[in-house]
Protein backbone atom coordinates (compact mmCIF):
# COMPACT_ATOMS: atom_id res chain seq x y z
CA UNK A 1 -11.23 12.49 -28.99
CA UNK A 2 -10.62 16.21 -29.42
CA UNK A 3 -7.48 17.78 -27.73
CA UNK A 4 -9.84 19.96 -24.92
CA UNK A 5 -11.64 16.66 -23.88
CA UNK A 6 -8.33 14.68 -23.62
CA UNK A 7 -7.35 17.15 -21.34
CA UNK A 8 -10.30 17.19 -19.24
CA UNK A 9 -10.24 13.47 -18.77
CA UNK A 10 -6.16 13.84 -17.90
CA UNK A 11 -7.25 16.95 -15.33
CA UNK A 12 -10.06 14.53 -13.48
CA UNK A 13 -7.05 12.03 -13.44
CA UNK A 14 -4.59 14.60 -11.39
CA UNK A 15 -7.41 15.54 -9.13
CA UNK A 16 -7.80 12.16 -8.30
CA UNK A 17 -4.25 11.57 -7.49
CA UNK A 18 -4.17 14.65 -5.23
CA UNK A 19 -7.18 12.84 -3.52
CA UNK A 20 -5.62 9.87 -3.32
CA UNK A 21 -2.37 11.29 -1.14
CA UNK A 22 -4.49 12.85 1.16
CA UNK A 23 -6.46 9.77 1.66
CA UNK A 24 -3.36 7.76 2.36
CA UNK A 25 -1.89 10.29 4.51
CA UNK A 26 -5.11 10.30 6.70
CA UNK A 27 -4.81 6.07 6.62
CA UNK A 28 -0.75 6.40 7.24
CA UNK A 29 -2.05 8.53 10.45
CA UNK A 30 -3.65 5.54 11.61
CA UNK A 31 -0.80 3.31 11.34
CA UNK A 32 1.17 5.89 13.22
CA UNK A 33 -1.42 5.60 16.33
CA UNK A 34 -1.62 1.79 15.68
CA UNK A 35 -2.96 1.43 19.64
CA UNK A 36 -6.21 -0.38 18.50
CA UNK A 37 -6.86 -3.99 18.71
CA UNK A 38 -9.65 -3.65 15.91
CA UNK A 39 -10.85 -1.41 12.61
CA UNK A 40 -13.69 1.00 13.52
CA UNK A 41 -15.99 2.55 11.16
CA UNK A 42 -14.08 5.75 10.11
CA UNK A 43 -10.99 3.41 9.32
CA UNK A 44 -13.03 0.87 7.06
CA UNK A 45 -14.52 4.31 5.56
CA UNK A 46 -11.28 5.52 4.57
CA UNK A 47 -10.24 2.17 3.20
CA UNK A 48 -13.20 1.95 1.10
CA UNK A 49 -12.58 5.31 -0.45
CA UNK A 50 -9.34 4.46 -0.98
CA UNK A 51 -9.99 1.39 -3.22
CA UNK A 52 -13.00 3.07 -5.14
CA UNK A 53 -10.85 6.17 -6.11
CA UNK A 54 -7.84 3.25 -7.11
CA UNK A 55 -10.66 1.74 -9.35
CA UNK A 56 -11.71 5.09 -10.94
CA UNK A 57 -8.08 6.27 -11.69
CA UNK A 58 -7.48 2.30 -13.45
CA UNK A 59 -10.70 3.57 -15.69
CA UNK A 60 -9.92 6.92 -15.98
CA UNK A 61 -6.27 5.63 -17.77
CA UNK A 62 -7.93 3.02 -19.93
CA UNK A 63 -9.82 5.98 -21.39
CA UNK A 64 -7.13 7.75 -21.98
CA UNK A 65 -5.15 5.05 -23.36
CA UNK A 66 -8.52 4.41 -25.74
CA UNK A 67 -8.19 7.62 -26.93
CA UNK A 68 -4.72 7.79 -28.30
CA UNK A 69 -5.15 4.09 -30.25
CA UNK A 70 -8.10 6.04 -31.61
CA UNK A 71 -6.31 9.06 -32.72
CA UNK A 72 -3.51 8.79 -35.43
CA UNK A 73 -2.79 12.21 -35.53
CA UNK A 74 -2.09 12.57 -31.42
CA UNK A 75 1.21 13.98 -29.86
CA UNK A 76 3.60 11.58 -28.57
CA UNK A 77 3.46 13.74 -25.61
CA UNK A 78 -0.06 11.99 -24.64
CA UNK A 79 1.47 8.56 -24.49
CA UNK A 80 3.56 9.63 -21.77
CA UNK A 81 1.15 11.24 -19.63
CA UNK A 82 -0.54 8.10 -19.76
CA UNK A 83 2.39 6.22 -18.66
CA UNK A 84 3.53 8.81 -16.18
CA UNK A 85 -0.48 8.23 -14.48
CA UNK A 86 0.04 4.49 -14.59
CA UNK A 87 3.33 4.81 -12.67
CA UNK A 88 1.33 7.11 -10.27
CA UNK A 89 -1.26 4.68 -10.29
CA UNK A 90 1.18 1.38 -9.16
CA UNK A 91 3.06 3.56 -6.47
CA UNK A 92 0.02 4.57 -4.36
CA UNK A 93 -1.08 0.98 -4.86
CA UNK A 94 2.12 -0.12 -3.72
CA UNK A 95 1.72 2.38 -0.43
CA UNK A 96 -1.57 1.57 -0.04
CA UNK A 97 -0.52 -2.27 0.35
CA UNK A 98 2.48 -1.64 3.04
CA UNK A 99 0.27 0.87 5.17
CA UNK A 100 -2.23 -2.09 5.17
CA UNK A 101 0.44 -4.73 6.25
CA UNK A 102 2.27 -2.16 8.49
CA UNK A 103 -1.42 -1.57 10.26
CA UNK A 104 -2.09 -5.29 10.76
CA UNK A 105 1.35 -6.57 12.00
CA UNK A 106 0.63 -3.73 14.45
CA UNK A 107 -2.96 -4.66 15.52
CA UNK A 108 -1.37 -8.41 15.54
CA UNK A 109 0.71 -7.21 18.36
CA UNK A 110 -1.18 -5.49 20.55
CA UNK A 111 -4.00 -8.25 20.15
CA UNK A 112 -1.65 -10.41 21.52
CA UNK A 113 -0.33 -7.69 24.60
CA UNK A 114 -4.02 -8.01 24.84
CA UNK A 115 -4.61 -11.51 25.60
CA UNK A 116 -1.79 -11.86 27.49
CA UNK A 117 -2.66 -9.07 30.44
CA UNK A 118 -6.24 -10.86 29.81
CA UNK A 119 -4.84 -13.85 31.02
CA UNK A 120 -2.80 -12.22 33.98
CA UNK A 121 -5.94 -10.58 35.40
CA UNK A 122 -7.45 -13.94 35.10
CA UNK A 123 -4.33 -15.46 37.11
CA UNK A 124 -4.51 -12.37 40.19
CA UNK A 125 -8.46 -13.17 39.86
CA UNK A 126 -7.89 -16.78 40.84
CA UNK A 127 -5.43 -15.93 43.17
CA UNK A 128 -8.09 -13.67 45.16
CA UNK A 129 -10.38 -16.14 44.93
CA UNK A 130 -8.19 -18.75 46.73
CA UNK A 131 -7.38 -16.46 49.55
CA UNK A 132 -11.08 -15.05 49.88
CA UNK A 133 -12.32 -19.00 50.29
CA UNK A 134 -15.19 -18.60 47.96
CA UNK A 135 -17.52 -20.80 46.52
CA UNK A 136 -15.54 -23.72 44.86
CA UNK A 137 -18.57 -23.56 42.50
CA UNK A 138 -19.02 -20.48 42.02
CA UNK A 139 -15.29 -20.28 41.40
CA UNK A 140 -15.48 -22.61 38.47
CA UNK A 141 -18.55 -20.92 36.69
CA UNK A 142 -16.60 -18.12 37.07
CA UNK A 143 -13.26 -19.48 35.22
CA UNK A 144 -15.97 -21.02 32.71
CA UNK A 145 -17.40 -17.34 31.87
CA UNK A 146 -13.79 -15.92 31.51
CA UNK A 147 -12.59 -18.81 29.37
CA UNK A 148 -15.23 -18.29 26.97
CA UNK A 149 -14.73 -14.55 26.61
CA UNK A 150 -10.96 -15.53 25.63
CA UNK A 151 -12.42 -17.83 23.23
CA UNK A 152 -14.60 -15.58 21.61
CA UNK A 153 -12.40 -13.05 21.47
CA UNK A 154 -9.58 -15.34 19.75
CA UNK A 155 -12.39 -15.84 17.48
CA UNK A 156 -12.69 -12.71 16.09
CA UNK A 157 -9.36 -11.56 15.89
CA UNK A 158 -8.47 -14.53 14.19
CA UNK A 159 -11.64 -13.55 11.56
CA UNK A 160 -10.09 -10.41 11.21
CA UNK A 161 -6.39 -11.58 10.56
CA UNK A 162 -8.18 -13.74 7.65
CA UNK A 163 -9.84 -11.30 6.60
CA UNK A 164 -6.89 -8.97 6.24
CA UNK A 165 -5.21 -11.68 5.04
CA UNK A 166 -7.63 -12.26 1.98
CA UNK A 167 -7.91 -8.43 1.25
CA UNK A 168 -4.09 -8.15 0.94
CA UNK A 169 -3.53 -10.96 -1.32
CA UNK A 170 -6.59 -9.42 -3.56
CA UNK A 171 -4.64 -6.03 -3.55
CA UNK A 172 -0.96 -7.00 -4.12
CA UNK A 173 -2.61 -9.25 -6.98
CA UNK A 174 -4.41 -6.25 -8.69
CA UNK A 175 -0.89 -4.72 -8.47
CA UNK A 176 0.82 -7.10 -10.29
CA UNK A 177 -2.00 -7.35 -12.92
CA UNK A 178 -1.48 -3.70 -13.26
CA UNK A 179 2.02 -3.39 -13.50
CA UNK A 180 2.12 -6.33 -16.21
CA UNK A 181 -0.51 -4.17 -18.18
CA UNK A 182 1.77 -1.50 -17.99
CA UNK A 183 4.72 -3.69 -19.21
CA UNK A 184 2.55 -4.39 -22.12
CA UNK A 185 1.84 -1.06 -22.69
CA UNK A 186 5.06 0.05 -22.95
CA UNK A 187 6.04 -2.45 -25.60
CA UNK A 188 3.08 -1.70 -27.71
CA UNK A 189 3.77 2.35 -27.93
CA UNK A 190 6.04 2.67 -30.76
CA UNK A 191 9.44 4.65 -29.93
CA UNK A 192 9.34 4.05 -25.68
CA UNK A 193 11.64 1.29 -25.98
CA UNK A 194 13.75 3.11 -28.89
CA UNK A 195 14.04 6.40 -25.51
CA UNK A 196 14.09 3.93 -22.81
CA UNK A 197 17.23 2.79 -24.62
CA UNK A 198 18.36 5.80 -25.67
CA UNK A 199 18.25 6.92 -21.93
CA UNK A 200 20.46 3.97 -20.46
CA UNK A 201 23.22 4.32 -22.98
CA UNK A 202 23.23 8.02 -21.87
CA UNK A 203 23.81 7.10 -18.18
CA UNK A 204 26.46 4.75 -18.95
CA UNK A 205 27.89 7.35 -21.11
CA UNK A 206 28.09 9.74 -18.36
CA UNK A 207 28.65 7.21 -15.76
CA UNK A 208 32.08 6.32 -17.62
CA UNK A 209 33.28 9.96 -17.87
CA UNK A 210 32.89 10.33 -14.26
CA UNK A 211 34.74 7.64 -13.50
CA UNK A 212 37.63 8.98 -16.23
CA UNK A 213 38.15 12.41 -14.69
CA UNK A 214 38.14 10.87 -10.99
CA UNK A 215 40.55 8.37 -12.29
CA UNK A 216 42.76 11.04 -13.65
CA UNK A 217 42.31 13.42 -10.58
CA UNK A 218 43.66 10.74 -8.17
CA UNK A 219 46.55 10.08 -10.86
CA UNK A 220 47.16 13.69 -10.39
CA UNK A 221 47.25 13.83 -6.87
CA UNK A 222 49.37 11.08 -6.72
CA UNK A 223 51.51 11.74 -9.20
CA UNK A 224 52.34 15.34 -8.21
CA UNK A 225 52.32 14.57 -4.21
């Protein structure tokens, strides 16, 4: 793959991370609101697009990655564009994951508020009814109807806690996939361990020298107090 392709491929990947952050910033907006006791349309939209544009970006990388097996003579530069897109890639699934979990804990609750002032109308309703003498009949039907309402409704909230449930165990096991892929990855580029390394023995480095001059400040201080 020729260096002006490579970099088309690698610009359609950074457009599609700037899409991405809008379209979790619209979904974080939701979870913000988070005064619905269902998903409408426009929310299972946006959670749609979400997931399709995750999917394109995984493909996207795994083209990119093809490329530079294929290529001997390409920069070491490209590997870690790669990687840095992959690490892109795992954090918005990652965000994507909590605004999901932060959105149904939410809905959980006010579901619940929901049931509960369902079942204190249903209390004052019987209460009027007692006082109002009606039909003890009539009174039962009644109490019948609202019973199965609650019912139905418990139903489909518990559907939709499944439901959620199912699509968040799907997602956060994508992410692991992904991030073991990436593991992989990493071990299989020659010279990212050989940095990686090179890296942490220059933060300890550094690490130690700070502690040596604040060491020898306080001596200082003490010593000349």
């Amino acid at each position: 793959m020729s260096s002006a392709t490579f970099s088309q491929i690698r610009n359609s990947a950074l457009s599609l991370e700037n899409q991405t952050d809008k379209l979790l910033a619209q979904y974080s907006k939701i979870q913000q609101v988070g005064n619905s006791v269902a998903s409408d349309d426009a929310e299972l939209n946006l959670v749609n697009d979400i997931t399709q544009i995750l999917e394109k970006r995984e493909d996207i990388i795994a083209r990119l990655k093809r490329s530079i097996e294929t290529d001997s003579a390409a920069p070491a530069s490209r590997s870690q564009q790669v990687q840095r897109h992959k690490e892109v890639l795992a954090d918005h699934r990652s965000s994507f994951l909590k605004i999901q979990s932060k959105i149904s804990e939410e809905r959980n609750r006010n579901n619940l508020l929901f049931l509960i002032r369902l079942d204190l109308s249903a209390h004052k309703q019987r209460n009027v009814s007692s006082a109002s003498g009606i039909n003890e009949n009539d009174y039962i039907l009644e109490e019948g109807r609202r019973v199965e309402q609650a019912n139905s409704f418990a139903d489909r909230l518990l559907q939709q806690a499944y439901e959620t449930r199912d699509e968040l165990i799907g997602q956060q096991a994508f992410l692991q996939n992904a991030q073991s892929r990436i593991a992989g990855t990493i071990q299989q580029i020659p010279g990212i361990n050989v940095l990686v390394s090179r890296i942490n023995t220059r933060r300890k480095r550094d690490t130690l020298i700070l502690a040596s001059v604040i060491s020898l400040c306080i001596i200082g201080l003490l010593f000349f107090s």
